[in-house]
Protein backbone atom coordinates (compact mmCIF):
# COMPACT_ATOMS: atom_id res chain seq x y z
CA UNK A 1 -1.54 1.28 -9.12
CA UNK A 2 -2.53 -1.83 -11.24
CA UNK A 3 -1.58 -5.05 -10.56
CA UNK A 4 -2.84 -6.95 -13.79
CA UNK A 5 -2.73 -5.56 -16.92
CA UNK A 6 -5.50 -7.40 -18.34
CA UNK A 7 -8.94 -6.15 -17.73
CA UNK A 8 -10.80 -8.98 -14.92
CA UNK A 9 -14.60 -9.48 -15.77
CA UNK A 10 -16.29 -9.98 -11.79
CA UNK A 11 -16.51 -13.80 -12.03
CA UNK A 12 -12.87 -14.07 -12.98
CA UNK A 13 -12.34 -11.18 -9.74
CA UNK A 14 -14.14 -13.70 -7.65
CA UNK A 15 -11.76 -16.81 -8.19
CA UNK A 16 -8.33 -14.75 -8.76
CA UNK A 17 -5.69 -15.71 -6.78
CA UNK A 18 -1.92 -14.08 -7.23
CA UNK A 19 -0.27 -16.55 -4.23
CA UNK A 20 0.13 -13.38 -1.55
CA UNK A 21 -2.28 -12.07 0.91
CA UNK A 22 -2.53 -8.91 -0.70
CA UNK A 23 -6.13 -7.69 -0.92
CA UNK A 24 -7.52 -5.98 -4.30
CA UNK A 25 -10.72 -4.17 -5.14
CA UNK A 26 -11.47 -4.77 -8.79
CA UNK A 27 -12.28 -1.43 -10.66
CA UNK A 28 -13.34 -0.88 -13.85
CA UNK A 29 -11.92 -4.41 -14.40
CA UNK A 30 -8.36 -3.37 -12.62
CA UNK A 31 -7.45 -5.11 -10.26
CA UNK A 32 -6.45 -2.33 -7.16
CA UNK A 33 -4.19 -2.99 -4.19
CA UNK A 34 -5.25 -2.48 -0.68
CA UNK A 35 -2.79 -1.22 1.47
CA UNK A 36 -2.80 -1.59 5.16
CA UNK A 37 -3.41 1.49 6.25
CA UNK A 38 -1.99 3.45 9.19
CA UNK A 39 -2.32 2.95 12.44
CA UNK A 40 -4.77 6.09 12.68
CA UNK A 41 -6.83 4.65 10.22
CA UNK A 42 -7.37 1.37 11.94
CA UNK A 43 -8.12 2.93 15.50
CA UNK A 44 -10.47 5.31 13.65
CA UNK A 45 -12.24 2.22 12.30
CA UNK A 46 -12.14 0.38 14.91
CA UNK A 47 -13.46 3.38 17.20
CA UNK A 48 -16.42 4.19 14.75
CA UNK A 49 -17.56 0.03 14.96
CA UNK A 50 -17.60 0.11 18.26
CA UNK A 51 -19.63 3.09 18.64
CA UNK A 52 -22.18 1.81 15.91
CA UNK A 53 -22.64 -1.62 17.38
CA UNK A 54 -23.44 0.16 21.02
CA UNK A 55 -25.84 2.39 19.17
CA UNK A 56 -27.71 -0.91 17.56
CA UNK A 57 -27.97 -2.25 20.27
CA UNK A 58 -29.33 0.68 21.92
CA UNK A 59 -32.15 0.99 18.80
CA UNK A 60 -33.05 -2.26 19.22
CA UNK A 61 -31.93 -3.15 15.55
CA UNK A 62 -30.77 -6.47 14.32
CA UNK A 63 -27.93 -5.31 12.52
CA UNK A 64 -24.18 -5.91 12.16
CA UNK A 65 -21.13 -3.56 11.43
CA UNK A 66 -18.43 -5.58 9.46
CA UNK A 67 -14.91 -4.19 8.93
CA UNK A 68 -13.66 -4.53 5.39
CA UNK A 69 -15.56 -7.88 4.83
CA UNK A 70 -17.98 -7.35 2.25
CA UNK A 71 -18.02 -6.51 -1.46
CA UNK A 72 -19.92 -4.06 -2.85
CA UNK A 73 -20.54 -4.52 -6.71
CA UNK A 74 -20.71 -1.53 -7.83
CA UNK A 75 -21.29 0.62 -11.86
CA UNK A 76 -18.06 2.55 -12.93
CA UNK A 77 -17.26 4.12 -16.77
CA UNK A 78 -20.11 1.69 -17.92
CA UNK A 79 -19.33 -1.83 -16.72
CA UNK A 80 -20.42 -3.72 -13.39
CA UNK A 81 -17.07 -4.81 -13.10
CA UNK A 82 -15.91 -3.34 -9.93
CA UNK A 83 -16.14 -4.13 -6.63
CA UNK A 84 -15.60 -2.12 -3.75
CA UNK A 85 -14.25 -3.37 -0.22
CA UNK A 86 -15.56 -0.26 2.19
CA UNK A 87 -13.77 0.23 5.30
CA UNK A 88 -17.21 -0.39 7.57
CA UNK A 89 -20.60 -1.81 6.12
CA UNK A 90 -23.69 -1.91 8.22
CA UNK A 91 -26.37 -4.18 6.86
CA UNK A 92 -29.04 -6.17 8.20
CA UNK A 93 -28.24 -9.51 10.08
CA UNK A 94 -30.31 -11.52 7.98
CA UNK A 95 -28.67 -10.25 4.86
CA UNK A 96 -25.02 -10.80 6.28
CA UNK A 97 -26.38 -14.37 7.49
CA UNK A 98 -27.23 -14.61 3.35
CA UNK A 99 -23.69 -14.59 2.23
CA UNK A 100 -22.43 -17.24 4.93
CA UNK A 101 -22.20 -19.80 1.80
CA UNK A 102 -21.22 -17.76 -0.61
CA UNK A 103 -19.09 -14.54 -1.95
CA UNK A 104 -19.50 -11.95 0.26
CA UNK A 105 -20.21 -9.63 -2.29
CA UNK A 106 -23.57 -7.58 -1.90
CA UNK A 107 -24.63 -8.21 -5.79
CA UNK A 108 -26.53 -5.96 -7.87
CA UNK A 109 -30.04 -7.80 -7.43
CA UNK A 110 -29.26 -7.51 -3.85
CA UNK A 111 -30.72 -4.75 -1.47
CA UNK A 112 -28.22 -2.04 -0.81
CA UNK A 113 -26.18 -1.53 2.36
CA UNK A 114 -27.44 0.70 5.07
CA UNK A 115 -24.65 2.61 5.41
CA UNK A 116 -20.69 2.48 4.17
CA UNK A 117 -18.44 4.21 5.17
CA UNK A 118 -14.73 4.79 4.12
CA UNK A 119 -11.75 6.14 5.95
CA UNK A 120 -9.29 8.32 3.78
CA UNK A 121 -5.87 7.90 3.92
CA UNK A 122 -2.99 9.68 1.45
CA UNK A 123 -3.96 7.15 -1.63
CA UNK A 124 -7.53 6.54 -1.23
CA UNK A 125 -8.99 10.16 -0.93
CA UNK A 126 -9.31 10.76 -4.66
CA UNK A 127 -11.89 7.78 -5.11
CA UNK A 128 -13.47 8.00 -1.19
CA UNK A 129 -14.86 11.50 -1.97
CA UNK A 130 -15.69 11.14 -5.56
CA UNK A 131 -15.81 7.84 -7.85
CA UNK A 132 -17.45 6.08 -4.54
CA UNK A 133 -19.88 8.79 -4.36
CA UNK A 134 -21.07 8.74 -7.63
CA UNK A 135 -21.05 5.02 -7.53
CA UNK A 136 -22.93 3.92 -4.00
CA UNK A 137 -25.59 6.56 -4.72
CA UNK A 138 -26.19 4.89 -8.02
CA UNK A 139 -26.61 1.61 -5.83
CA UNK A 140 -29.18 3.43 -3.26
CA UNK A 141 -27.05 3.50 -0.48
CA UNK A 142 -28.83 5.87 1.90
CA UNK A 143 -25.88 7.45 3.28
CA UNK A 144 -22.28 7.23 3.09
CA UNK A 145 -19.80 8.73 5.50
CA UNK A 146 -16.12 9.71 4.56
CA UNK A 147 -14.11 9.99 7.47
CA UNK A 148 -11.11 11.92 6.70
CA UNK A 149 -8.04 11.65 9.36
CA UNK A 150 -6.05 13.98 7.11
CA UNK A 151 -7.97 17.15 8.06
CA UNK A 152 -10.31 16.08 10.63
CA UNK A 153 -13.41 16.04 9.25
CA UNK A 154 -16.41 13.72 8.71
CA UNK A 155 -18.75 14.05 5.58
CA UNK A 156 -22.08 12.15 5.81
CA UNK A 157 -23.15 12.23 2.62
CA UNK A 158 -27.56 11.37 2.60
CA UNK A 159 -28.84 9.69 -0.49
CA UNK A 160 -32.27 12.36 -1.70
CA UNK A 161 -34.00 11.94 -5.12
CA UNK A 162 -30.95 9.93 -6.23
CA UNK A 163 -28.19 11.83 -5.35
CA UNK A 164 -25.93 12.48 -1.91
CA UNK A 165 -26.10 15.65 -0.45
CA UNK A 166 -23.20 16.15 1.68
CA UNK A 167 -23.34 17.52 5.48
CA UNK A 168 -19.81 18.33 6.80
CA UNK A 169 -18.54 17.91 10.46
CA UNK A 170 -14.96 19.29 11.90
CA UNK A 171 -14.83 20.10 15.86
CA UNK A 172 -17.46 19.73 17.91
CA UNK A 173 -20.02 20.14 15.63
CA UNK A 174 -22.39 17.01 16.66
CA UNK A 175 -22.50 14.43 13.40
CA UNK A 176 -26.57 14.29 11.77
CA UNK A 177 -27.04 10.51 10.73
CA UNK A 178 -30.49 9.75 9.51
CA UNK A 179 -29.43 6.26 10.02
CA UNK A 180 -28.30 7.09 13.24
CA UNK A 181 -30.29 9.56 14.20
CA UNK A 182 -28.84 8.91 18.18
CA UNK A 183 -25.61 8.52 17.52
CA UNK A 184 -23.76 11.83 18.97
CA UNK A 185 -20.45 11.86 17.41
CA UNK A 186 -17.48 14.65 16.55
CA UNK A 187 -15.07 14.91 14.52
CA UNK A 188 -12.91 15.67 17.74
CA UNK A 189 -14.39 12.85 19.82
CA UNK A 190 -13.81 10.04 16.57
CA UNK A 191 -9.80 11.48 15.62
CA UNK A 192 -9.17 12.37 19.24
CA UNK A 193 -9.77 9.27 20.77
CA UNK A 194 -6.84 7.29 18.24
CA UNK A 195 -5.34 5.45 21.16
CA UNK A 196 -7.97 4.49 23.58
């Protein structure tokens, strides 16, 4: 669903404001509504943070995991004018200390992510598992999970020669991140533990 029939160009995405709270990626120039999400899907993205950011810490890295707080301009059908908001983005510090004074939009010119990753509920699994694909591998995101509550699964999708090769986890089969190479998740452990 479309809430503006008129086609946004980004800079005009940037500065529009419709008076409510209501959050919008901008595809293809559409402006799309975020909905809140279920209570599943925020104690599956709040369970997944917390297990990065211990597994950071343990590696030593100076990065950060930020819930749904940065853009990610991405290509779609042609134009640059779409901008995703993933569920979890892990960047470098320094990069996330870059866009203190300004949009927090990772721009095209911009180095890529180190990992997204996007949590599927009923409306957003059409565009999690495919348009996203296409479009954070054009981007060079090295890997992109899609963490799917409807049927228990996790896809880590790894960015090779320019293009994601999935690796799908249900169970107890132990998740594979070459970003997170120690990070010892399953699909059990991340949709079983919704209320802790």
């Amino acid at each position: 669903m479309t809430i503006a029939s008129d086609r946004l160009n980004f800079a005009e995405y940037l500065k529009y404001i419709d008076g409510t709270d209501q959050r919008c990626e901008l595809v293809n120039g559409e402006l799309i509504p975020m909905s809140l999400g279920t209570g599943q899907h925020g104690a599956v993205i709040k369970f997944l943070e917390r297990n990065l950011e211990v597994d950071i810490a343990q590696q030593n890295q100076d990065w950060v995991v930020l819930p749904a707080l940065v853009g990610v301009r991405s290509p779609k059908g042609g134009r640059w004018d779409t901008c995703r908001i993933p569920d979890l983005v892990v960047m470098p510090r320094e990069q996330w200390r870059s866009l203190q004074t300004c949009e927090a939009v990772i721009e095209i010119d911009q180095s890529a992510p180190l990992l997204v990753i996007e949590v599927v509920s009923e409306s957003t699994k059409g565009p999690d598992y495919r348009a996203k694909r296409a479009e954070y591998s054009v981007l060079g995101i090295l890997e992109y999970w899609v963490v799917d509550p409807l049927v228990n699964k996790i896809t880590i999708f790894s960015l090779d020669d320019g293009w994601y090769e999935p690796c799908e986890f249900t169970g107890d089969a132990i998740s594979q991140s070459q970003t997170f190479p120690n990070l010892k998740l399953t699909a059990n452990q991340v949709f079983g533990n919704l209320l802790k």
